[in-house]
N, C-alpha and C. Protein backbone atom coordinates (compact mmCIF):
# COMPACT_ATOMS: atom_id res chain seq x y z
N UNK A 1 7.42 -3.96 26.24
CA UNK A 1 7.96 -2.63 26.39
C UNK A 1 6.94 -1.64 25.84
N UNK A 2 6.65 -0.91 26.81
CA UNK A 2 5.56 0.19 25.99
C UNK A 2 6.46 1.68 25.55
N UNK A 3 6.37 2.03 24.14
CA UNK A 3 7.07 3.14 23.62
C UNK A 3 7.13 3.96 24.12
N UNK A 4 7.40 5.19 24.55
CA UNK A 4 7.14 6.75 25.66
C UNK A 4 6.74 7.12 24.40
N UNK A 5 6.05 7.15 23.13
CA UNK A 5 5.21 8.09 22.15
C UNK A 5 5.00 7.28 20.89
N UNK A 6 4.33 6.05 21.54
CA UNK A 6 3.40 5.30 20.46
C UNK A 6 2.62 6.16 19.72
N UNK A 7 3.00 5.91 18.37
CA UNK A 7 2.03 7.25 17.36
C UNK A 7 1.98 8.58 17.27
N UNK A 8 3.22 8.67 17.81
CA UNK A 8 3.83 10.22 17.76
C UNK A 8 4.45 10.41 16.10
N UNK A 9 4.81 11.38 16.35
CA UNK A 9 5.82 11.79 15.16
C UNK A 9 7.28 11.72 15.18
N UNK A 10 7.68 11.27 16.82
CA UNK A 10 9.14 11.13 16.96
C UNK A 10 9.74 9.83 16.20
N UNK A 11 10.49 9.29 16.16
CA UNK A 11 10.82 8.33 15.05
C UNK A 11 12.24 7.43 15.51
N UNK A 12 13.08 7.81 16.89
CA UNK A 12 14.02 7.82 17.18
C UNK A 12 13.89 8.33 18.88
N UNK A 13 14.51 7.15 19.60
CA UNK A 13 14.71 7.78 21.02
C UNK A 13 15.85 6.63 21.53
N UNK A 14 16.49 7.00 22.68
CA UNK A 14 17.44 6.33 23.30
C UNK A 14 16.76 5.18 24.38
N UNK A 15 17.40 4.36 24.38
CA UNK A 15 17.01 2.90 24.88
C UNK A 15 18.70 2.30 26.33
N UNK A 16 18.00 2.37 27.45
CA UNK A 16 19.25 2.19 28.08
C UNK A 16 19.33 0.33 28.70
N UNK A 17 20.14 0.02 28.53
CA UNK A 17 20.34 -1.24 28.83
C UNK A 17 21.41 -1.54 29.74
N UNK A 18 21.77 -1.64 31.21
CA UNK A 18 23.07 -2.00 31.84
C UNK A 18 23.63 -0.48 31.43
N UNK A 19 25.08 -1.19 30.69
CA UNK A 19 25.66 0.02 30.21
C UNK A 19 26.03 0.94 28.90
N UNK A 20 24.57 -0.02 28.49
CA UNK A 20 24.91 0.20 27.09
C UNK A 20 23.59 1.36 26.29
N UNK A 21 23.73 1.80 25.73
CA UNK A 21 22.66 2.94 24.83
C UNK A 21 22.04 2.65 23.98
N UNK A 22 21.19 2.20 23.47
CA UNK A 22 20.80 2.41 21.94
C UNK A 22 19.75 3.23 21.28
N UNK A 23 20.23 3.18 20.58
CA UNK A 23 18.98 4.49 19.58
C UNK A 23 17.92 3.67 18.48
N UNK A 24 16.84 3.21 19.23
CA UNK A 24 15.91 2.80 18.84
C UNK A 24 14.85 3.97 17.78
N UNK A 25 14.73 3.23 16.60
CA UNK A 25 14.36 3.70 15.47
C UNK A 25 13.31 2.87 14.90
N UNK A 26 12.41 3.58 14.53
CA UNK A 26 10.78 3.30 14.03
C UNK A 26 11.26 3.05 11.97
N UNK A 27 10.92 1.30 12.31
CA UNK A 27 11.19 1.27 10.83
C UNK A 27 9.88 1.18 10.16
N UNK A 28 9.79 0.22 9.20
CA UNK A 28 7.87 -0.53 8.85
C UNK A 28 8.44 -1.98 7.93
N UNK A 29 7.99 -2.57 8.81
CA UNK A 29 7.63 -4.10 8.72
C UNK A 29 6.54 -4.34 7.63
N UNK A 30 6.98 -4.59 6.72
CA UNK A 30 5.95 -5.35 5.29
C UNK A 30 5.88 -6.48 5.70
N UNK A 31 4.45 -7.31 5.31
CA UNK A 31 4.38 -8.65 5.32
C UNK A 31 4.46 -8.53 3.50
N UNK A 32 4.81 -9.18 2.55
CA UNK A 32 4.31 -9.54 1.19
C UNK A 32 3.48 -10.88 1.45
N UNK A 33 2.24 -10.36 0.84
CA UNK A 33 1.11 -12.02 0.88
C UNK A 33 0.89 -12.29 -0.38
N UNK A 34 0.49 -13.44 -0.50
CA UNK A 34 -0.39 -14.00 -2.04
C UNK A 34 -1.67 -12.86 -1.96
N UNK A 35 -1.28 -12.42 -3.53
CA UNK A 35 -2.29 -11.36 -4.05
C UNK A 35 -3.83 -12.47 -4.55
N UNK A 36 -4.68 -11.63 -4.74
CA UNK A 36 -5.83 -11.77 -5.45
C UNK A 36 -5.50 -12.86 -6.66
N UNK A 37 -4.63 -12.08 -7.52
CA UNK A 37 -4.28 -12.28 -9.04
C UNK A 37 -3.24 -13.34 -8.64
N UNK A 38 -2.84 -14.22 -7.92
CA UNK A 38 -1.50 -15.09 -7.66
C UNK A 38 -1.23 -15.24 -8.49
N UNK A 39 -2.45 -16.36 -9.35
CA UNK A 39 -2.08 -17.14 -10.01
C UNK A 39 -2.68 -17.02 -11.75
N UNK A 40 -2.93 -16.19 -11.74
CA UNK A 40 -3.01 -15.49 -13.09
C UNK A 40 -2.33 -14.94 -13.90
N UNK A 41 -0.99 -15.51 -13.88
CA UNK A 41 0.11 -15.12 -15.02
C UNK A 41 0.39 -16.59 -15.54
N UNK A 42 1.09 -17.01 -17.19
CA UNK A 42 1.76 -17.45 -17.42
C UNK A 42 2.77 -17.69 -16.84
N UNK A 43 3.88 -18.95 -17.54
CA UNK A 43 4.98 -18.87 -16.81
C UNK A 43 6.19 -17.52 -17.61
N UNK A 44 5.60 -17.45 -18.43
CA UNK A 44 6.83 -16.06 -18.90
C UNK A 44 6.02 -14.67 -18.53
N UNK A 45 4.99 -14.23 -18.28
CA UNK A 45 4.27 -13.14 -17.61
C UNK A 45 5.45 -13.66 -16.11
N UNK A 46 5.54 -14.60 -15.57
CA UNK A 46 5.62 -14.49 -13.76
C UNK A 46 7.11 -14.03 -13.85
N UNK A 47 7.87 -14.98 -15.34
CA UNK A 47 9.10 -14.30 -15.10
C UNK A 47 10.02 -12.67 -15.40
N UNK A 48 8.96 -12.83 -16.00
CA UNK A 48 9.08 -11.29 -16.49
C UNK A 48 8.44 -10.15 -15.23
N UNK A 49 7.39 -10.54 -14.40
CA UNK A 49 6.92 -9.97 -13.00
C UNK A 49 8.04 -10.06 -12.05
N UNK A 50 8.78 -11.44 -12.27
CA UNK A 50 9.58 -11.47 -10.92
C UNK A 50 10.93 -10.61 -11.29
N UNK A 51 11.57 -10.58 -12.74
CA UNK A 51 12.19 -9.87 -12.74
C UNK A 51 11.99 -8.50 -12.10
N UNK A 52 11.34 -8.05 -12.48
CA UNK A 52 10.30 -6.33 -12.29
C UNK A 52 10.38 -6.21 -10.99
N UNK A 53 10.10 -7.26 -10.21
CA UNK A 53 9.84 -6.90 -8.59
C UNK A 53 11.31 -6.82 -7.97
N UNK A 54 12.40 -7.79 -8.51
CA UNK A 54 13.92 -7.90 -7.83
C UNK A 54 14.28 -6.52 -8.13
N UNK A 55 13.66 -5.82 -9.40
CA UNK A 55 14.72 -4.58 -9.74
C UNK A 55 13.97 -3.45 -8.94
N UNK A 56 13.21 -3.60 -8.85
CA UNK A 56 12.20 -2.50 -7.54
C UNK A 56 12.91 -3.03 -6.17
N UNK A 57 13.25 -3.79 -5.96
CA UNK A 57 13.56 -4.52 -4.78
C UNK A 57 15.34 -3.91 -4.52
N UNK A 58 15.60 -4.07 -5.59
CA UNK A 58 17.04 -3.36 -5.69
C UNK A 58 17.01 -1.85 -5.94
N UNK A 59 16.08 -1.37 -6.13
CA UNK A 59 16.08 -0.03 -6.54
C UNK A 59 15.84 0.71 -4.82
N UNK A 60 14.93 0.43 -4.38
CA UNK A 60 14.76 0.49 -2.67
C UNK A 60 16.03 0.22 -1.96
N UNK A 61 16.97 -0.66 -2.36
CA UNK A 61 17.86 -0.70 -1.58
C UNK A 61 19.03 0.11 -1.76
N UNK A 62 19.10 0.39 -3.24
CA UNK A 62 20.39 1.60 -3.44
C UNK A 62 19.46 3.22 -2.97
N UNK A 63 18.37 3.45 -2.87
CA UNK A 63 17.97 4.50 -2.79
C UNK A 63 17.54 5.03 -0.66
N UNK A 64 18.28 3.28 -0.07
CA UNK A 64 18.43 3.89 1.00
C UNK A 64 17.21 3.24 1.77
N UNK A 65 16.20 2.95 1.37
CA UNK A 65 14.41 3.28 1.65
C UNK A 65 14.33 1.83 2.32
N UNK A 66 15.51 0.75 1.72
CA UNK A 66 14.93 -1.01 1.91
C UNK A 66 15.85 -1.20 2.93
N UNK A 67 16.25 -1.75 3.58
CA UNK A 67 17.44 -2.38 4.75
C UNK A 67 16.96 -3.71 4.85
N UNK A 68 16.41 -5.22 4.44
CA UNK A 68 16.38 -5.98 4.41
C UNK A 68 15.04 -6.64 3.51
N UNK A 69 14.83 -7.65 2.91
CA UNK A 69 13.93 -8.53 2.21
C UNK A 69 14.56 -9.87 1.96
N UNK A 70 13.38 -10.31 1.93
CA UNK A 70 13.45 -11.80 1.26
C UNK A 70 12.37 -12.99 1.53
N UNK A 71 12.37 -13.74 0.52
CA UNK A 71 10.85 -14.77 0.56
C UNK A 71 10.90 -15.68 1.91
N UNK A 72 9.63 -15.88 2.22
CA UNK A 72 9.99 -16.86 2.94
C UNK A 72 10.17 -18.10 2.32
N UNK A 73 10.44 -19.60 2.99
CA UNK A 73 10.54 -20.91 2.55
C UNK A 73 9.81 -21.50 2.40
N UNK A 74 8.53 -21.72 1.98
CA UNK A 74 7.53 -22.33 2.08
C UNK A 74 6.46 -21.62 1.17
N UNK A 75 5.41 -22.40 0.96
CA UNK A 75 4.32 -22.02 -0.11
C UNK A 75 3.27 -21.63 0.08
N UNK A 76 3.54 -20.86 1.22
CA UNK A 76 2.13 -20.47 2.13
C UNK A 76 1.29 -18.57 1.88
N UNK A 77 0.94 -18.32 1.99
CA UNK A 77 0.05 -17.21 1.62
C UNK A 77 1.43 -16.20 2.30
N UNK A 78 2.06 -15.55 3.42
CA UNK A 78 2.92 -14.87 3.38
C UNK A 78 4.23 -15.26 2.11
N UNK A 79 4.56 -14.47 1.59
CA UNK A 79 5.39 -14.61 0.67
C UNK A 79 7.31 -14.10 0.63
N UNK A 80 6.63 -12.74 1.90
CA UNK A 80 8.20 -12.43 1.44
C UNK A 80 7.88 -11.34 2.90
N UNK A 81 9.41 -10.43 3.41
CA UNK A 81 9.07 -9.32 4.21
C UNK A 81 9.94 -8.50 3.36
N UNK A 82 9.68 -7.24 4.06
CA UNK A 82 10.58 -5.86 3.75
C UNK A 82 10.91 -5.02 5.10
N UNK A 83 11.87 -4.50 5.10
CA UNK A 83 11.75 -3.66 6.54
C UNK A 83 12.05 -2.56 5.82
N UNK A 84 11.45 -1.86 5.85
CA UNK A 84 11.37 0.01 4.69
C UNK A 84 11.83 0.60 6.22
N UNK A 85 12.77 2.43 5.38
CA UNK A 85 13.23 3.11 6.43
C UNK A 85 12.60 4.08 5.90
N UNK A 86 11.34 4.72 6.30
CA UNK A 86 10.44 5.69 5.45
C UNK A 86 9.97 6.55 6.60
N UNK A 87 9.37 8.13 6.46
CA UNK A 87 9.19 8.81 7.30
C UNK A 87 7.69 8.59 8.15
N UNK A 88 6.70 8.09 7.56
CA UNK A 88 5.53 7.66 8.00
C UNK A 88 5.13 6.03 7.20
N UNK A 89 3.85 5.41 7.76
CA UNK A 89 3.56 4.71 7.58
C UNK A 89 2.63 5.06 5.39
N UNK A 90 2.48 6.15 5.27
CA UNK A 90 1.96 6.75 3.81
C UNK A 90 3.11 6.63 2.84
N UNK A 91 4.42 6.82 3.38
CA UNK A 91 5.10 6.80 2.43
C UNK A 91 5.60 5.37 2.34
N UNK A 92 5.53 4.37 3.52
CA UNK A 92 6.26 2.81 3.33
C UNK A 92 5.24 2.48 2.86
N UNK A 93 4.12 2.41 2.74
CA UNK A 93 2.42 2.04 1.76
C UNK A 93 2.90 2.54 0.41
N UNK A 94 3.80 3.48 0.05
CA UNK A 94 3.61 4.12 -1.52
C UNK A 94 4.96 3.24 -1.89
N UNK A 95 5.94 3.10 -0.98
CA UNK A 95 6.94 2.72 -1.61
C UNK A 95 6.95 0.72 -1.73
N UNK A 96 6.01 0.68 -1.07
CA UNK A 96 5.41 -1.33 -1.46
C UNK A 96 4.56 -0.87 -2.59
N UNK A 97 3.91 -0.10 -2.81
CA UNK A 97 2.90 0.05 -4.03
C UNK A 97 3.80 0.37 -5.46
N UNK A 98 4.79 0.60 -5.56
CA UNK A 98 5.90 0.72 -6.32
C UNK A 98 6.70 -0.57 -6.70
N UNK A 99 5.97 -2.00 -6.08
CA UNK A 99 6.44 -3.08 -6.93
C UNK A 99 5.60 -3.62 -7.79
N UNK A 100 5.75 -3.77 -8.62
CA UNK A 100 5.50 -4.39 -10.09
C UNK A 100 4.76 -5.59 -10.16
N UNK A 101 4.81 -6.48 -8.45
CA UNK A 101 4.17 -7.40 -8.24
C UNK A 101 2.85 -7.63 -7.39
N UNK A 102 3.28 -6.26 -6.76
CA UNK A 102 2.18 -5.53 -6.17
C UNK A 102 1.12 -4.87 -7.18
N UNK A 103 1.57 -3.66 -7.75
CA UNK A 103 0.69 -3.27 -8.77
C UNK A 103 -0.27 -4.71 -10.05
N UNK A 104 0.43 -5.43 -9.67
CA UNK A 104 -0.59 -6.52 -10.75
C UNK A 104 -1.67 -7.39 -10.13
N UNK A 105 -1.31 -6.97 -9.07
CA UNK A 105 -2.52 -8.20 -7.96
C UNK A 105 -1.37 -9.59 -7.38
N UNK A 106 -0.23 -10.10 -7.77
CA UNK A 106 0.30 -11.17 -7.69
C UNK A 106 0.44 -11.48 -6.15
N UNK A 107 0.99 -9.96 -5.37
CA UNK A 107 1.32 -9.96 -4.22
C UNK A 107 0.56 -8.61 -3.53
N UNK A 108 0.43 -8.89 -2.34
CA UNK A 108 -0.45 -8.02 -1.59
C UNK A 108 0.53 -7.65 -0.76
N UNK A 109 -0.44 -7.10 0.62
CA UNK A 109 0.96 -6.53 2.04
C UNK A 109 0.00 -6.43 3.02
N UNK A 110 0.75 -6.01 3.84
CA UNK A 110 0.36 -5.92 5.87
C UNK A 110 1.82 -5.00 5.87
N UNK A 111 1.52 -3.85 6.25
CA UNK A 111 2.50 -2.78 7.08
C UNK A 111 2.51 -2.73 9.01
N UNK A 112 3.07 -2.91 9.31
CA UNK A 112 3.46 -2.29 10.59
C UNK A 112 4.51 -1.45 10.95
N UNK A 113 4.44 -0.71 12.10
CA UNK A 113 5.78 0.51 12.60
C UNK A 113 6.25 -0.63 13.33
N UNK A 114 7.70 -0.75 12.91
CA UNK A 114 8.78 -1.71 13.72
C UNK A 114 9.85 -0.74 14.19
N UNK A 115 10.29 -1.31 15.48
CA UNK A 115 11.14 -0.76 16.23
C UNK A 115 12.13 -1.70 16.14
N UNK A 116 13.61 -0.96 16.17
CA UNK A 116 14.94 -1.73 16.20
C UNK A 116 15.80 -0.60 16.43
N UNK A 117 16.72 -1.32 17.06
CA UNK A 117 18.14 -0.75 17.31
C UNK A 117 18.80 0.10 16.21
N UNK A 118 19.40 0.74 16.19
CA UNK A 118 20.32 1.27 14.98
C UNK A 118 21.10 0.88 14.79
N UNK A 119 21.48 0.43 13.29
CA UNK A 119 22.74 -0.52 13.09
C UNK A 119 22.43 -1.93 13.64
N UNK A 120 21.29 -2.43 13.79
CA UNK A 120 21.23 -3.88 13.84
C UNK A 120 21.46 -4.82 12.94
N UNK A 121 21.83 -5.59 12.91
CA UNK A 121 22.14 -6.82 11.65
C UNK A 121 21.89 -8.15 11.86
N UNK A 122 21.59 -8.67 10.85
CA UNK A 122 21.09 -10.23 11.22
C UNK A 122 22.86 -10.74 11.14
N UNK A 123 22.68 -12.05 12.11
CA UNK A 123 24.24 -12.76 12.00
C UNK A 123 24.47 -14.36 11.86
């Protein structure tokens, strides 16, 4: 599907399907990766990091900004996603730079503009 204003400033447009509508909305897709610093904490430095990152993680989500996260299963260099609801791609970059696990080197990122439905939900 090609967008009608890839890299615009619009953020929101209608999507017609059969008979149905949707209002497709520009989110941003975090990858979380293994940082630089992975493995350069203790085990009470990591727990004390991982605390830090769940409450940033929760803090994004009461403040509106997070609509989904979580690690993946496995022990591989991606670590976790985020889907941020932010007005540009500068502010979903400031608001991943605002984890605690990020700021130490532990975990890194990959941003992309993701498109989804409004009101989508995993089931």
């Amino acid at each position: 599907m090609s967008l009608p204003f890839s890299g615009s400033a619009q953020r929101e447009f209608e999507m017609k399907e059969g008979d149905t509508t949707y209002i497709m909305k520009e989110y941003f897709f975090c990858i979380l990766t293994a940082g630089e610093k992975r493995n350069d904490f203790d085990s009470l430095q990591l727990a004390k990091l991982q605390e830090a990152h769940l409450a940033n993680i929760n803090r994004l989500a009461e403040e509106g900004k997070l609509h989904i996260a979580g690690p993946f299963g496995d022990d591989g260099d991606w670590r976790g996603i985020l889907v941020l609801d932010a007005k540009n791609i500068k502010e979903a970059e400031e608001l991943v730079k605002s984890d605690p696990a990020v700021q130490a080197g532990r975990l890194s990122y990959i941003i992309h503009p993701w498109w989804a439905a409004k009101g989508s939900s995993l089931k």
